[in-house]
Protein backbone atom coordinates (compact mmCIF):
# COMPACT_ATOMS: atom_id res chain seq x y z
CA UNK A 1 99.86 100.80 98.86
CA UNK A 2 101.82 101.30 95.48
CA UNK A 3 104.48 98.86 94.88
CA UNK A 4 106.33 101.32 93.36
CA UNK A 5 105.91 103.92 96.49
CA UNK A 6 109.31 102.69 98.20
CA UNK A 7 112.80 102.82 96.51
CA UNK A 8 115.59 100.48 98.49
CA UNK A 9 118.66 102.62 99.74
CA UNK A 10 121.70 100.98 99.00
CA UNK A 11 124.12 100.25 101.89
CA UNK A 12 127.10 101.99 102.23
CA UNK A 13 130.51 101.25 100.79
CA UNK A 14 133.03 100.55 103.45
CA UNK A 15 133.62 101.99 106.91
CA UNK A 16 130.76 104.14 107.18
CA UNK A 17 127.22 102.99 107.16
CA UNK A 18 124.31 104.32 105.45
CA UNK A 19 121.34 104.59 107.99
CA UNK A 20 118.83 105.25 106.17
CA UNK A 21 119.96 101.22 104.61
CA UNK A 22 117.67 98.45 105.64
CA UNK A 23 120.85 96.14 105.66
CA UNK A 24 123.34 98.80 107.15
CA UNK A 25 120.87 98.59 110.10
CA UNK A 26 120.59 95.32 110.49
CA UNK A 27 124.43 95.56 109.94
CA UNK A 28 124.76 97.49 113.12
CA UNK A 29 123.05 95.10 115.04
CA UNK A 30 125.61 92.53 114.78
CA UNK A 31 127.44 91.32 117.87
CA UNK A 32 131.24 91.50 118.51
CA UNK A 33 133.31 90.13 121.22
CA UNK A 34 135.30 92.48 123.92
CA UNK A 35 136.47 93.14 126.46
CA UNK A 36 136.41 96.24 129.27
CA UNK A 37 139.69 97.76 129.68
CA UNK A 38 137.67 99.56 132.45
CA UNK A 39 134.74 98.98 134.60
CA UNK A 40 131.56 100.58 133.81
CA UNK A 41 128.91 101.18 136.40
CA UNK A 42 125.49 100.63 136.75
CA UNK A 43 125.26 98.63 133.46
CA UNK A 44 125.73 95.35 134.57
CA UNK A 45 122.17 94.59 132.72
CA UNK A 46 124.26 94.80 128.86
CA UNK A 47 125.60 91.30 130.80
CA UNK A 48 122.73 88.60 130.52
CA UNK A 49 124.65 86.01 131.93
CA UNK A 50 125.41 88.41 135.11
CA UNK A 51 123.47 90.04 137.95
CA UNK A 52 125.53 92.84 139.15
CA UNK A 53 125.56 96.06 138.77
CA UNK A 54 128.74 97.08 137.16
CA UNK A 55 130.49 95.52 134.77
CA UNK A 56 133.88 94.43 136.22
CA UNK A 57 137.22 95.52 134.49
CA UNK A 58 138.55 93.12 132.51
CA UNK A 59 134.71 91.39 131.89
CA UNK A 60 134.39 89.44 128.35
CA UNK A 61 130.86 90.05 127.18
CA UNK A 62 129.30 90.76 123.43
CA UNK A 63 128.21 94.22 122.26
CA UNK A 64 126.43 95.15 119.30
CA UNK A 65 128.99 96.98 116.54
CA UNK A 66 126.77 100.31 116.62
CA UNK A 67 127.31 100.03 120.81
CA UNK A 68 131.43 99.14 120.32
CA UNK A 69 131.69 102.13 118.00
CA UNK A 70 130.33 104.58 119.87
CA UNK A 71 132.47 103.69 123.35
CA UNK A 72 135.46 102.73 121.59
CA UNK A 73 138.68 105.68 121.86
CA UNK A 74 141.52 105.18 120.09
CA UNK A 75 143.22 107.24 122.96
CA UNK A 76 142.06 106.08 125.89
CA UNK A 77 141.56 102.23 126.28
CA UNK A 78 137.92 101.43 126.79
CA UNK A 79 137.55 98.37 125.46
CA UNK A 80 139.28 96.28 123.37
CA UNK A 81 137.15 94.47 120.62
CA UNK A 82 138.63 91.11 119.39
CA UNK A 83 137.80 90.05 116.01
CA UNK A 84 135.28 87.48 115.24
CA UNK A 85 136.36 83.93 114.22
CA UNK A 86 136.03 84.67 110.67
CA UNK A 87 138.56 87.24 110.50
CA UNK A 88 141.11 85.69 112.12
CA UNK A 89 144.16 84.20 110.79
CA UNK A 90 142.91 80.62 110.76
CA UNK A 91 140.18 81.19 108.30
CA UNK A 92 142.07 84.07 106.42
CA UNK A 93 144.01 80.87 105.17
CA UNK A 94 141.03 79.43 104.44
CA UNK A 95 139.50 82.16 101.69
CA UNK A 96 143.13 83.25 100.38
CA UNK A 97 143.39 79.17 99.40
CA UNK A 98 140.15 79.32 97.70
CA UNK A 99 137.23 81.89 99.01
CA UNK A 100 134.31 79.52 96.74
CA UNK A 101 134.70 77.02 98.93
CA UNK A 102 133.30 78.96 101.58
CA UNK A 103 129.65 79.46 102.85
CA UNK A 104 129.47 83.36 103.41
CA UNK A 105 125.96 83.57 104.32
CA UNK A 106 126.65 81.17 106.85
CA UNK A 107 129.66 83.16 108.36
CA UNK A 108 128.05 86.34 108.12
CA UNK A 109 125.79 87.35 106.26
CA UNK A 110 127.35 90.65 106.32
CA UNK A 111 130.89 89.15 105.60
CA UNK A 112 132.52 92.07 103.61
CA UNK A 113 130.51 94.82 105.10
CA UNK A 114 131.29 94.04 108.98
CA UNK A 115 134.80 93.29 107.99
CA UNK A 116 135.48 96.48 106.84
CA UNK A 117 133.68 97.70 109.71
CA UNK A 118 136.05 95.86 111.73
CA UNK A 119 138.75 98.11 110.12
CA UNK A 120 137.52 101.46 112.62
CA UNK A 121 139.48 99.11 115.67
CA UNK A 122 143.06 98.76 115.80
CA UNK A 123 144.23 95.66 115.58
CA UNK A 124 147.62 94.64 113.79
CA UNK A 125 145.90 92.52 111.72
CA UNK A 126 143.68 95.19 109.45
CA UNK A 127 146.13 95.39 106.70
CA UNK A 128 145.90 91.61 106.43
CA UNK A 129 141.43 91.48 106.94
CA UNK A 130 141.26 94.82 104.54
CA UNK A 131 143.47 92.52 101.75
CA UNK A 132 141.76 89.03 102.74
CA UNK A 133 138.44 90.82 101.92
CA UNK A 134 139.54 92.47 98.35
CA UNK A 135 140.84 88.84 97.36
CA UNK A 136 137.86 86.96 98.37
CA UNK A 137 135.46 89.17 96.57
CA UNK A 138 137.47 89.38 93.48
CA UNK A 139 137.86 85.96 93.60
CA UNK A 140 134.12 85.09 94.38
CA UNK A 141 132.89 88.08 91.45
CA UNK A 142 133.54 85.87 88.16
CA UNK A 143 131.45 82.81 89.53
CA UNK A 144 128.48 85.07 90.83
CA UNK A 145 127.80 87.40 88.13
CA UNK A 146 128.61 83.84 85.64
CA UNK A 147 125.84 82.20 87.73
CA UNK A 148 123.68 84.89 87.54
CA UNK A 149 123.96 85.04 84.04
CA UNK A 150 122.96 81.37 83.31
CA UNK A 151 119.96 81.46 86.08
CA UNK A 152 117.64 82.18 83.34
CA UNK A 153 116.49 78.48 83.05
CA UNK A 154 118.45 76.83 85.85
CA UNK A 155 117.87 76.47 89.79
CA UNK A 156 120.51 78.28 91.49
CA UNK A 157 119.18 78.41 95.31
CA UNK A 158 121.81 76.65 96.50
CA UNK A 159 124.02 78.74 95.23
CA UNK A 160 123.03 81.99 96.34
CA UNK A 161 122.48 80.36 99.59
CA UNK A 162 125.95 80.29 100.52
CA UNK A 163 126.29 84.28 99.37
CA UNK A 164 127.24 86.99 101.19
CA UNK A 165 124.19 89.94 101.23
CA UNK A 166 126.62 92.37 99.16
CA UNK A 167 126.46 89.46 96.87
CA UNK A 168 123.52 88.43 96.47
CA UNK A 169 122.33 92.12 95.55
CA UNK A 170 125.08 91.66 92.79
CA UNK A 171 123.62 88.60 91.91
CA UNK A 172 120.10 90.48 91.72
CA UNK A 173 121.55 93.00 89.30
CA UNK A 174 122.57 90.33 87.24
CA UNK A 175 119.59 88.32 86.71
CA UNK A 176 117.83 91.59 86.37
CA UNK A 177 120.54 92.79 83.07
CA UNK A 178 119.74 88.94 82.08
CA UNK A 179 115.80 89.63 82.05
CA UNK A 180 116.49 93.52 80.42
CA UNK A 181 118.41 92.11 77.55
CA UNK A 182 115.66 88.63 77.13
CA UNK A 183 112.77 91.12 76.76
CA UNK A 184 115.00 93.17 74.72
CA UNK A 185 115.83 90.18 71.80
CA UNK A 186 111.94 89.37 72.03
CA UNK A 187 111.11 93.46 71.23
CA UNK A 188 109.60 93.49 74.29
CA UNK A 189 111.65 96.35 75.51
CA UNK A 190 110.18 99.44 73.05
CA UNK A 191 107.15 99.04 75.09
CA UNK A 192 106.05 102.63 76.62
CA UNK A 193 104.33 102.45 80.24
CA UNK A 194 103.45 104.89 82.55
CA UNK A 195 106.27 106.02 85.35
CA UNK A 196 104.87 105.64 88.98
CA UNK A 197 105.95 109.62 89.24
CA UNK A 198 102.95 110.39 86.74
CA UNK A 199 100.05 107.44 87.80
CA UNK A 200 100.46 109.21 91.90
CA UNK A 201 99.58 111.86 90.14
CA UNK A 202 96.64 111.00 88.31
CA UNK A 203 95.28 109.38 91.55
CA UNK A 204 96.13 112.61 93.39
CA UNK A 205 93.84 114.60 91.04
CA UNK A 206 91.44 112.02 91.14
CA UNK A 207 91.21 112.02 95.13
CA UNK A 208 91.21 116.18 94.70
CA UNK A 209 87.77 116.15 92.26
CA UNK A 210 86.19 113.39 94.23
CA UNK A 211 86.76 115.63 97.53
C-alpha cells in the first residue's frame, strides 16, 4: 500500500466534531458522568454494574459523550451530565496558577477538545471552563512550540508525554518547520521529486498495459 495513499483529517475546532477525524472519534468515545432526570426502560444493560431492566430515575452511571449528546434537551431534563474532575473548580485553580505544571495527557488526552465539548451542557460554570481552557493553552503554547524547536538534537519524550493530543500535533508541526528549514540551510530543499498524485498514475498505466 502507498504510504502516501492516506492523508490525516484534522479534528475539528471546538464544539463540533469532525467525523471523518481519527481523534474526533476516539474523542466521542470518551465517558462522562450523569445522571437520569428520568427513567429509561429496557436499557438497564448501558448499566454494567446493574441487572435490571430499566434504568431507575435518578441512577448515576457513565455514558459515552457521542451517547450524552444525542439524549441530552436543553428543554426537557433528561439527564444531567456533571463535569469531569478536571473541569471542576478545584483543578481550574490548579492550571490558572500555572497550567505547565500539569500532566494533560494524563488528564485527558483530549483535554481542550472534550472541554469545549463540555460547553454543548449547561452548567453555570462554562464561562469559567471556556476561559480556563484559552489560558491554559496560551500559557502552555510558548514552551511547546520552544521545545519543539530545540528537539532537533535533544530527547524530549518526557515532555511530550505529559501533552495534550491538540498539542502534541502542534508539537509535530514544529519539529516538522524545524526539519523544512535544516534541509533548507543544507540546499537540500531545491530537490525536485515526484508527487504521489503523478507515481499512482504511472502505476495505473502500468497495471492498464500489463492487463
Amino acid at each position: 500500500m502507498d504510504t502516501h495513499s492516506y492523508l490525516p483529517v484534522q479534528p475539528g475546532v471546538g464544539m463540533e466534531e469532525n467525523f471523518l477525524s481519527l481523534d474526533d472519534i476516539l474523542l466521542s468515545h470518551e465517558r462522562l458522568p450523569i445522571r437520569a432526570d428520568i427513567a429509561f426502560p429496557r436499557l438497564g444493560f448501558l448499566e454494567k454494574s446493574s441487572d435490571t431492566q430499566d434504568i431507575a430515575e435518578g441512577t448515576k452511571m457513565e455514558l459515552p459523550l457521542w451517547l450524552s449528546k444525542g439524549l441530552y434537551e436543553r428543554k426537557r431534563r433528561v439527564l444531567s451530565v456533571e463535569l469531569p474532575k478536571v473541569y471542576r473548580e478545584g483543578w481550574r485553580t490548579v492550571f490558572n496558577a500555572d497550567p505547565n505544571v500539569v500532566d494533560l495527557h494524563k488528564m485527558g488526552p483530549y483535554y481542550y477538545s472534550l472541554g469545549s465539548q463540555m460547553l454543548h451542557f449547561d452548567s453555570p460554570e462554562n464561562p469559567d471552563i471556556a476561559q480556563t481552557l484559552l489560558q491554559t493553552f496560551i500559557g502552555r503554547f510558548r514552551r511547546t512550540m520552544d521545545s519543539s524547536q530545540n528537539a532537533y538534537n535533544e530527547d524530549m519524550s518526557a515532555l511530550v508525554e505529559r501533552l495534550d493530543s491538540l498539542e502534541k500535533g502542534l508539537f509535530r508541526s514544529g519539529q516538522s518547520g524545524l526539519n523544512s528549514f535544516q534541509s533548507w540551510e543544507k540546499g537540500q530543499a531545491t530537490q525536485l521529486t515526484a508527487s504521489s498524485l503523478v507515481l499512482n498514475y504511472r502505476k495505473r498505466k502500468i497495471t492498464d498495459i500489463q492487463s
